[in-house]
N, C-alpha and C. Protein backbone atom coordinates (compact mmCIF):
# COMPACT_ATOMS: atom_id res chain seq x y z
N UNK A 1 -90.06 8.38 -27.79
CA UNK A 1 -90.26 8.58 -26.39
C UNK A 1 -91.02 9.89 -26.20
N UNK A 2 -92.16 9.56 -25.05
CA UNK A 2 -92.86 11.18 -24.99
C UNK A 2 -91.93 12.02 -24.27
N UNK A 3 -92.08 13.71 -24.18
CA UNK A 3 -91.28 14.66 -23.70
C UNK A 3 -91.18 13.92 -22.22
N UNK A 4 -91.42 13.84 -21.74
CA UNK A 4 -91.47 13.96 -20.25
C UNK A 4 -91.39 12.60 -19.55
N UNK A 5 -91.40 11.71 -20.60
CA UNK A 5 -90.75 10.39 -20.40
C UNK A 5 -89.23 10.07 -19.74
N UNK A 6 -88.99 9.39 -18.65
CA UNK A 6 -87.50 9.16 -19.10
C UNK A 6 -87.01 7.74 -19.86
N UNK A 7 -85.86 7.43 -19.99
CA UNK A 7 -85.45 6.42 -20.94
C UNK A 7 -85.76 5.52 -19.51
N UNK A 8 -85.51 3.95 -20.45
CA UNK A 8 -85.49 2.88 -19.62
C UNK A 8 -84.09 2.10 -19.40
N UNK A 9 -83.74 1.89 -18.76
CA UNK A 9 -82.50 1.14 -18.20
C UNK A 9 -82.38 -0.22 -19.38
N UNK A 10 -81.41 -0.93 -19.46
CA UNK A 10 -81.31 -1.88 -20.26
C UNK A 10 -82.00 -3.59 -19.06
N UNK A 11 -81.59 -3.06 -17.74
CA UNK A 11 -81.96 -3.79 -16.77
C UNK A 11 -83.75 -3.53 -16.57
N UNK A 12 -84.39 -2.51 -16.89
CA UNK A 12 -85.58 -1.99 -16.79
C UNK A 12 -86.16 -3.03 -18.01
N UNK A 13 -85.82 -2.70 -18.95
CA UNK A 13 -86.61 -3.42 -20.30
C UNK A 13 -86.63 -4.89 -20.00
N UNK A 14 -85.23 -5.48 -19.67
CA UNK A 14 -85.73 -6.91 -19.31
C UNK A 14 -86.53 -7.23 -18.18
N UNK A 15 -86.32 -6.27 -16.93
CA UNK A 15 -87.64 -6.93 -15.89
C UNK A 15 -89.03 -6.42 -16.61
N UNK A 16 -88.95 -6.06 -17.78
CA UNK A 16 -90.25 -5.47 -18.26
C UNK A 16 -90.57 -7.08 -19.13
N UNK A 17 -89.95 -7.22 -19.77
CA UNK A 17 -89.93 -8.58 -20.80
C UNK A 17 -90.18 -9.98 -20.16
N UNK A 18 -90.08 -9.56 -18.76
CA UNK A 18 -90.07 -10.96 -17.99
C UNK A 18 -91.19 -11.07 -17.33
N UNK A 19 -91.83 -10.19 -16.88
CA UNK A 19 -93.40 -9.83 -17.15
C UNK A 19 -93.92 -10.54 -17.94
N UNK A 20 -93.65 -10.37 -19.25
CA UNK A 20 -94.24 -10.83 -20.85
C UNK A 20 -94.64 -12.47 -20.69
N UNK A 21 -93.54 -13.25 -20.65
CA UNK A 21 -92.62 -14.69 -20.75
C UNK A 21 -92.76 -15.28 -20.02
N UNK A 22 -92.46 -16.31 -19.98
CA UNK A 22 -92.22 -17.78 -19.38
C UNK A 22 -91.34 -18.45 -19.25
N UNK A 23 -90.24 -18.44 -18.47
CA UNK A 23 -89.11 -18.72 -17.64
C UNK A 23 -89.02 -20.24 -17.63
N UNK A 24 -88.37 -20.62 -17.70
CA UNK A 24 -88.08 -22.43 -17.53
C UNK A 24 -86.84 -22.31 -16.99
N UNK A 25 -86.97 -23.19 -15.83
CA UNK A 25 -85.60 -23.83 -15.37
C UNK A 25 -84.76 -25.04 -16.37
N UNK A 26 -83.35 -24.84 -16.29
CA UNK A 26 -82.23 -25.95 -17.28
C UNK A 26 -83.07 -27.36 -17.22
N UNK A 27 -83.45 -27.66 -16.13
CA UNK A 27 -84.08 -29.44 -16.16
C UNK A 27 -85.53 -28.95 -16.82
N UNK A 28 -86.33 -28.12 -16.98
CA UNK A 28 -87.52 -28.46 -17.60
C UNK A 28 -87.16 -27.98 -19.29
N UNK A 29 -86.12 -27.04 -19.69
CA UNK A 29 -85.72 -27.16 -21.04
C UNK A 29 -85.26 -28.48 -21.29
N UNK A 30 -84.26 -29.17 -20.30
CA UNK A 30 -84.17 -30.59 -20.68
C UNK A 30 -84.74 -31.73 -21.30
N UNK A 31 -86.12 -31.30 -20.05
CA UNK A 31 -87.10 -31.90 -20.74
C UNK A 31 -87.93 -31.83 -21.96
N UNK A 32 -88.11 -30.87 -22.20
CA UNK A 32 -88.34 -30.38 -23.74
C UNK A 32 -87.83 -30.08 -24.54
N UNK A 33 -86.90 -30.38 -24.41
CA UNK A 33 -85.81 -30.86 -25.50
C UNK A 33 -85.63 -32.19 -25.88
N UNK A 34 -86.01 -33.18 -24.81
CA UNK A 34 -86.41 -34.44 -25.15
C UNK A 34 -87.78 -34.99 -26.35
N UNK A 35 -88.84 -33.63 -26.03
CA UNK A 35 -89.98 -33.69 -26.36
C UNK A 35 -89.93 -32.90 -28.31
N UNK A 36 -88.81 -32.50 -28.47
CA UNK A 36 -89.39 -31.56 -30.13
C UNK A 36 -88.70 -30.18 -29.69
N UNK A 37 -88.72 -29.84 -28.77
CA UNK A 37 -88.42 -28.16 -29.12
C UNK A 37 -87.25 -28.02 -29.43
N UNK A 38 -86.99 -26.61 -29.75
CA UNK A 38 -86.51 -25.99 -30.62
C UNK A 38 -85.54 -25.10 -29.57
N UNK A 39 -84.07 -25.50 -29.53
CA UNK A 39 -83.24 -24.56 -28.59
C UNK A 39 -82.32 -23.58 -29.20
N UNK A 40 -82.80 -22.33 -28.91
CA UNK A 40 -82.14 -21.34 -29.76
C UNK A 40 -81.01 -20.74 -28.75
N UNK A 41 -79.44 -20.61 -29.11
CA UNK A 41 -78.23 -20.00 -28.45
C UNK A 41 -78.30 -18.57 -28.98
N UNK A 42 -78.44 -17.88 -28.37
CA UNK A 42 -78.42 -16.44 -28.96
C UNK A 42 -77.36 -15.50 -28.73
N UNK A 43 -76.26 -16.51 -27.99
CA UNK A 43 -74.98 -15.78 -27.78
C UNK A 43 -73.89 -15.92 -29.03
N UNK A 44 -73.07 -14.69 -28.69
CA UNK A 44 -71.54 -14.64 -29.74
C UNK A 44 -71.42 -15.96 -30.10
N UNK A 45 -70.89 -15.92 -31.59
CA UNK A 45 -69.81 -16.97 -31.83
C UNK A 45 -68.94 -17.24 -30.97
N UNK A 46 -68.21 -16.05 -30.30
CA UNK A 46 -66.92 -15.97 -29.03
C UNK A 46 -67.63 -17.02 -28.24
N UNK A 47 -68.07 -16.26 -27.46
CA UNK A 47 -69.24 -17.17 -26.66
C UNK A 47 -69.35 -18.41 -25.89
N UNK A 48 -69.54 -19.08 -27.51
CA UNK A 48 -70.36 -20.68 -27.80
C UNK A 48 -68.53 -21.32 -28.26
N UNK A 49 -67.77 -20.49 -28.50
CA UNK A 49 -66.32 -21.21 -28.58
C UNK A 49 -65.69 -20.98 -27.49
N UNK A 50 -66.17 -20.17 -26.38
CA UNK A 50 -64.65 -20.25 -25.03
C UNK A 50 -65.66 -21.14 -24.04
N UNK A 51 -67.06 -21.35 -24.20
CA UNK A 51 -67.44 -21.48 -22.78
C UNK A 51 -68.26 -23.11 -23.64
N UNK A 52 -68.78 -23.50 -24.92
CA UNK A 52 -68.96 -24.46 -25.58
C UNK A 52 -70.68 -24.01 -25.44
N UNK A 53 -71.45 -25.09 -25.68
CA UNK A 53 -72.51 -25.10 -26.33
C UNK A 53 -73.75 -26.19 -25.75
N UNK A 54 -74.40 -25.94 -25.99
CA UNK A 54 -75.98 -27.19 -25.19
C UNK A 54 -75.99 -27.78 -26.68
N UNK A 55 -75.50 -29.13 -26.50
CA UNK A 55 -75.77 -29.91 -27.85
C UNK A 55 -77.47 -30.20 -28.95
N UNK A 56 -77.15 -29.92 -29.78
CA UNK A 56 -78.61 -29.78 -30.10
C UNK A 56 -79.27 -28.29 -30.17
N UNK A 57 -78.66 -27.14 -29.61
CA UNK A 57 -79.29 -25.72 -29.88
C UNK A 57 -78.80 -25.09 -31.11
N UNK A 58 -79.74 -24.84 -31.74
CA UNK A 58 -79.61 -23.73 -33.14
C UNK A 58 -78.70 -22.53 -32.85
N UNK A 59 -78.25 -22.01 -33.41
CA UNK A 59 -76.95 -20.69 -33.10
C UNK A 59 -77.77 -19.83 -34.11
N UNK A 60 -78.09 -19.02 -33.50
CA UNK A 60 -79.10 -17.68 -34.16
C UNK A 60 -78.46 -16.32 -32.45
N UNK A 61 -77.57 -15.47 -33.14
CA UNK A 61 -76.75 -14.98 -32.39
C UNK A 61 -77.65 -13.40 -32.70
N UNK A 62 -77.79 -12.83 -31.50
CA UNK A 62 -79.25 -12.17 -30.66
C UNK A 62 -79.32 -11.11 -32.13
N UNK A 63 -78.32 -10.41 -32.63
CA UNK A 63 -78.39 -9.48 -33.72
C UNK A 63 -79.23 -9.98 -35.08
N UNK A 64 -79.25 -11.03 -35.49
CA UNK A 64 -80.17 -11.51 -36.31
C UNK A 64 -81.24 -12.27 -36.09
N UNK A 65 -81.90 -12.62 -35.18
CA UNK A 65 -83.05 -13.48 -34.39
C UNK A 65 -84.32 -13.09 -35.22
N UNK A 66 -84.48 -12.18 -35.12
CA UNK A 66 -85.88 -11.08 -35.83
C UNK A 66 -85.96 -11.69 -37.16
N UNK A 67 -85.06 -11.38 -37.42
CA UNK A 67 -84.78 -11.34 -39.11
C UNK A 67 -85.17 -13.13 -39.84
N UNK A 68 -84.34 -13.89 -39.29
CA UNK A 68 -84.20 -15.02 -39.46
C UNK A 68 -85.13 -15.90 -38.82
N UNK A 69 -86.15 -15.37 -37.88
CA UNK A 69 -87.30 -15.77 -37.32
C UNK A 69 -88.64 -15.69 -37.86
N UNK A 70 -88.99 -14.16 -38.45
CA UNK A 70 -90.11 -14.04 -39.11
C UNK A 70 -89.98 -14.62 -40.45
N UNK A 71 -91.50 -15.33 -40.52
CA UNK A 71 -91.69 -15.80 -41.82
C UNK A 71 -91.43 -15.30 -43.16
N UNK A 72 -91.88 -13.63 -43.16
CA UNK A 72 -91.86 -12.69 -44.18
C UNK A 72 -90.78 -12.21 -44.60
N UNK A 73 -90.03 -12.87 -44.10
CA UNK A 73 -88.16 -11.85 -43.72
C UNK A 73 -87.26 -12.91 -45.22
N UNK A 74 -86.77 -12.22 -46.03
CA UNK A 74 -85.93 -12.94 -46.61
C UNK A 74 -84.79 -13.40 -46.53
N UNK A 75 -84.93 -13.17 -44.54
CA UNK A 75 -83.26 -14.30 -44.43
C UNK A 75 -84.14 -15.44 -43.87
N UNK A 76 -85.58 -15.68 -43.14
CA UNK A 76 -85.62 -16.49 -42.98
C UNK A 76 -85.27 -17.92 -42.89
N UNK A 77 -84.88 -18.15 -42.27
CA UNK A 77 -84.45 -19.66 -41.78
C UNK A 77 -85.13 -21.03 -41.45
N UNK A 78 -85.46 -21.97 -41.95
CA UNK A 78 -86.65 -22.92 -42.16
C UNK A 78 -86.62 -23.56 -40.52
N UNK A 79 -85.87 -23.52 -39.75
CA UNK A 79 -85.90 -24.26 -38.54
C UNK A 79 -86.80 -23.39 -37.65
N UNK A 80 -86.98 -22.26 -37.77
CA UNK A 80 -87.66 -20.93 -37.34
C UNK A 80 -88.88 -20.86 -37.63
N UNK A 81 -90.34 -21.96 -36.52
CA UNK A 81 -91.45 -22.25 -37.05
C UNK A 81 -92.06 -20.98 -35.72
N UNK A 82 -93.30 -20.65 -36.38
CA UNK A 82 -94.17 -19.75 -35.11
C UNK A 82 -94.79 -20.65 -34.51
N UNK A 83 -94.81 -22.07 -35.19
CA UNK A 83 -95.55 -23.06 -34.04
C UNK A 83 -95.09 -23.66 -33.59
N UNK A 84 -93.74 -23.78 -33.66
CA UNK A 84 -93.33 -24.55 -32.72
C UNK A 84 -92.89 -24.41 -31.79
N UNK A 85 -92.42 -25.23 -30.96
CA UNK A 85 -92.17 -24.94 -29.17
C UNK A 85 -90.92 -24.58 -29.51
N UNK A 86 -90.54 -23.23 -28.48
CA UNK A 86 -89.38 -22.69 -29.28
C UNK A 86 -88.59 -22.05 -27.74
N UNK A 87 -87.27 -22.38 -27.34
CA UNK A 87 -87.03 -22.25 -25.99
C UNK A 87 -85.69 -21.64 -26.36
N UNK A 88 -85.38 -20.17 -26.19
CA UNK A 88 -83.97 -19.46 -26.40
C UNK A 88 -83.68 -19.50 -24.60
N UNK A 89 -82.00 -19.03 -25.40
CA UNK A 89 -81.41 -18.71 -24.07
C UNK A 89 -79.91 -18.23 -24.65
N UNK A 90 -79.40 -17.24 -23.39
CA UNK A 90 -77.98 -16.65 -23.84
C UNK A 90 -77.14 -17.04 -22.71
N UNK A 91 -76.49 -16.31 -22.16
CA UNK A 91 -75.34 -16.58 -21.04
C UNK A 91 -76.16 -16.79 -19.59
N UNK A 92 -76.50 -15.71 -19.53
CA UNK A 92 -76.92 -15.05 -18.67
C UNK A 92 -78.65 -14.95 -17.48
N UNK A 93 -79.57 -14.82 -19.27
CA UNK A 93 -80.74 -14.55 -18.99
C UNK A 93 -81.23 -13.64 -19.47
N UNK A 94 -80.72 -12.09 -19.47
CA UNK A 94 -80.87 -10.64 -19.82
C UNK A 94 -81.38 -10.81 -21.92
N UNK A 95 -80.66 -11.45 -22.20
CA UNK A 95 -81.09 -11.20 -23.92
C UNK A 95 -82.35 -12.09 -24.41
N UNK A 96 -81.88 -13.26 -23.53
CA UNK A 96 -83.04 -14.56 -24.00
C UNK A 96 -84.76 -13.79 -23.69
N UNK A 97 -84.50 -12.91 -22.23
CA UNK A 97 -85.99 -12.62 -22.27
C UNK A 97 -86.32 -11.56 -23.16
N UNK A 98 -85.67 -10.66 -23.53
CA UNK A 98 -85.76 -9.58 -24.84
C UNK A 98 -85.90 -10.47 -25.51
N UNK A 99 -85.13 -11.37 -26.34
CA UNK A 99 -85.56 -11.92 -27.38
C UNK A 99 -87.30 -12.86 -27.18
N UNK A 100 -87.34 -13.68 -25.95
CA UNK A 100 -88.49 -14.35 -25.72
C UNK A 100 -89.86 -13.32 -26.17
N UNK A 101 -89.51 -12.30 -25.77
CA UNK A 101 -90.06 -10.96 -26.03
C UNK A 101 -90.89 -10.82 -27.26
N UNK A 102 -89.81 -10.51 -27.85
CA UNK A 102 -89.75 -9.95 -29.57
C UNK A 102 -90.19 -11.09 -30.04
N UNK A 103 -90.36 -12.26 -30.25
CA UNK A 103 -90.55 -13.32 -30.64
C UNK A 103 -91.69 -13.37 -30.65
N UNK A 104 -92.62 -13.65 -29.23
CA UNK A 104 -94.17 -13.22 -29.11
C UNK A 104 -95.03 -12.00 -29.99
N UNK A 105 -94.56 -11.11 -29.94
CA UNK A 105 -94.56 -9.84 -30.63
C UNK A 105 -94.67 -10.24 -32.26
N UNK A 106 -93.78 -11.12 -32.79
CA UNK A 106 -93.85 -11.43 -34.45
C UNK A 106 -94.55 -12.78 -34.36
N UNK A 107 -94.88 -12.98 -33.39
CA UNK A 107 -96.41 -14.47 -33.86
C UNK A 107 -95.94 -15.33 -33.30
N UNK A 108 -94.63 -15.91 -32.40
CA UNK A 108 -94.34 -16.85 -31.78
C UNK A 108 -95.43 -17.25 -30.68
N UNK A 109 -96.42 -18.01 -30.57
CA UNK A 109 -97.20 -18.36 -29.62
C UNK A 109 -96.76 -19.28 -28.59
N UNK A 110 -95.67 -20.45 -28.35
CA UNK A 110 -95.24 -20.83 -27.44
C UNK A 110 -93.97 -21.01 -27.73
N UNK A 111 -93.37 -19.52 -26.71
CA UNK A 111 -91.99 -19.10 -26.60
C UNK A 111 -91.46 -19.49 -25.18
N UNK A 112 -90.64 -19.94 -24.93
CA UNK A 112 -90.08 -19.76 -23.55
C UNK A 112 -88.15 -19.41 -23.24
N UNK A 113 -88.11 -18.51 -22.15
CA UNK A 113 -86.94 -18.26 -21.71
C UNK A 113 -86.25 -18.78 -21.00
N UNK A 114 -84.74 -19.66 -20.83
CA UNK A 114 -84.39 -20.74 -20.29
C UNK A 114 -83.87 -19.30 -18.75
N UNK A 115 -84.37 -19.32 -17.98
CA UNK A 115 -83.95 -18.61 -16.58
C UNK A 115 -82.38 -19.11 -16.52
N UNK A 116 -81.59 -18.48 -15.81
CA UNK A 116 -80.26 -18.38 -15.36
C UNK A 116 -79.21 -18.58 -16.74
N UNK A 117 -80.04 -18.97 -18.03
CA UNK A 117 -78.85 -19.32 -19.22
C UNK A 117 -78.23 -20.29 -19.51
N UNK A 118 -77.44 -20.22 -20.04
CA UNK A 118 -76.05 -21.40 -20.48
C UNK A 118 -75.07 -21.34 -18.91
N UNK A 119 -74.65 -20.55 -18.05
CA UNK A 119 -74.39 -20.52 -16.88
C UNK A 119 -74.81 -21.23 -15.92
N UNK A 120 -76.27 -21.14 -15.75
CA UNK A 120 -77.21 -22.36 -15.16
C UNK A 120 -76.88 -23.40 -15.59
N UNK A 121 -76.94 -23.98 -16.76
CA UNK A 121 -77.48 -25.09 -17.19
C UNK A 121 -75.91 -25.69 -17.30
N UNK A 122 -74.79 -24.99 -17.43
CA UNK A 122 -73.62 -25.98 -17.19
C UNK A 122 -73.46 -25.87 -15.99
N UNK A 123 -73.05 -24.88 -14.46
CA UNK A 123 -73.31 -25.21 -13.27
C UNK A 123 -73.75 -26.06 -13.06
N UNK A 124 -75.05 -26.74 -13.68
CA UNK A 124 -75.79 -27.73 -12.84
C UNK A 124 -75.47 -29.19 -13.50
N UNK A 125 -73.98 -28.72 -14.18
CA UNK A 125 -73.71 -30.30 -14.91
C UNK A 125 -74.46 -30.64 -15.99
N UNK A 126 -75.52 -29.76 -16.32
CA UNK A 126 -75.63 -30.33 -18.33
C UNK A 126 -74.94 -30.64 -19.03
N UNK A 127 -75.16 -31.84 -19.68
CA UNK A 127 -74.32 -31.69 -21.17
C UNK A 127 -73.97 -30.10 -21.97
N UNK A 128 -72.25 -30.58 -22.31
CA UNK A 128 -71.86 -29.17 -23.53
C UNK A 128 -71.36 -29.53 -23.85
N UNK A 129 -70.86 -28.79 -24.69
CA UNK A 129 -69.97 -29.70 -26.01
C UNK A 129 -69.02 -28.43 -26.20
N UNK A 130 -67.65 -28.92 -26.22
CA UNK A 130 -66.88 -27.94 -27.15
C UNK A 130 -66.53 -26.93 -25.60
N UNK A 131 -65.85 -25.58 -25.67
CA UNK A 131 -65.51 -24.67 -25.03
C UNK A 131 -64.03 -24.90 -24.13
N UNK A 132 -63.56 -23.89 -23.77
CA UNK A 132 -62.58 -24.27 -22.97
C UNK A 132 -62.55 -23.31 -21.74
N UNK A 133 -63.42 -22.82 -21.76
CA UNK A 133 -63.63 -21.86 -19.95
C UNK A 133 -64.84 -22.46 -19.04
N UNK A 134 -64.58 -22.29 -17.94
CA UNK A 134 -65.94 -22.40 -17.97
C UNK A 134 -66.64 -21.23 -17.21
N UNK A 135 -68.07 -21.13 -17.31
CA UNK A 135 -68.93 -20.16 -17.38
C UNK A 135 -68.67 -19.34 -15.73
């Protein structure tokens, strides 16, 4: 950070990241999820066990995403293509666009951020699987 900089809010960096990205509403991830893509959960294990899960999303939990995303990385993970259509999301909203972020940044060319989260998308009656709270 330069001297005279101040820090950025954790709320600052994501309206900064959302700038970046491309937001999808729960029914148009739906839809492309019908089509090939790739749904990444980037929340806790806790998480994806009290509140359950979007059937069909990869569990890549936000602390290892980077790692297990880039090609060059020796945790790499084979489901983790830069070309492919690749649509994260967390609870909320706040991590998915950091991550939608960072993703672009290491060569992801069509990334998208599911807007409102796993919150949205069970509110509005999506399929889940598993959990026992709800969001």
């Amino acid at each position: 950070m330069r001297e005279n900089e101040k820090p950025k809010t954790a709320a600052q960096l994501v309206a900064d990241a959302r700038t970046r990205i491309k937001s999808l509403t729960p029914g148009q991830v739906a839809a492309e999820l019908g089509q090939g893509a790739l749904l990444i959960d980037l929340r806790e294990s806790e998480e994806r066990t009290e509140h359950g899960y979007i059937p069909g999303a990869v569990h890549a939990a936000r602390g290892m995403l980077e790692f297990w995303a880039d090609p060059t990385s020796s945790l790499h993970r084979a489901e983790f293509d830069p070309k492919r259509r690749v649509i994260v999301h967390c609870m909320a909203g706040g991590r998915s666009s950091l991550a939608a972020d960072t993703l672009q940044q290491i060569g992801y060319a069509n990334v998208a951020h599911m807007d409102g989260g796993f919150e949205r998308w069970a509110k509005e009656g999506r399929p889940v699987q598993g959990g026992h709270a709800t969001p």
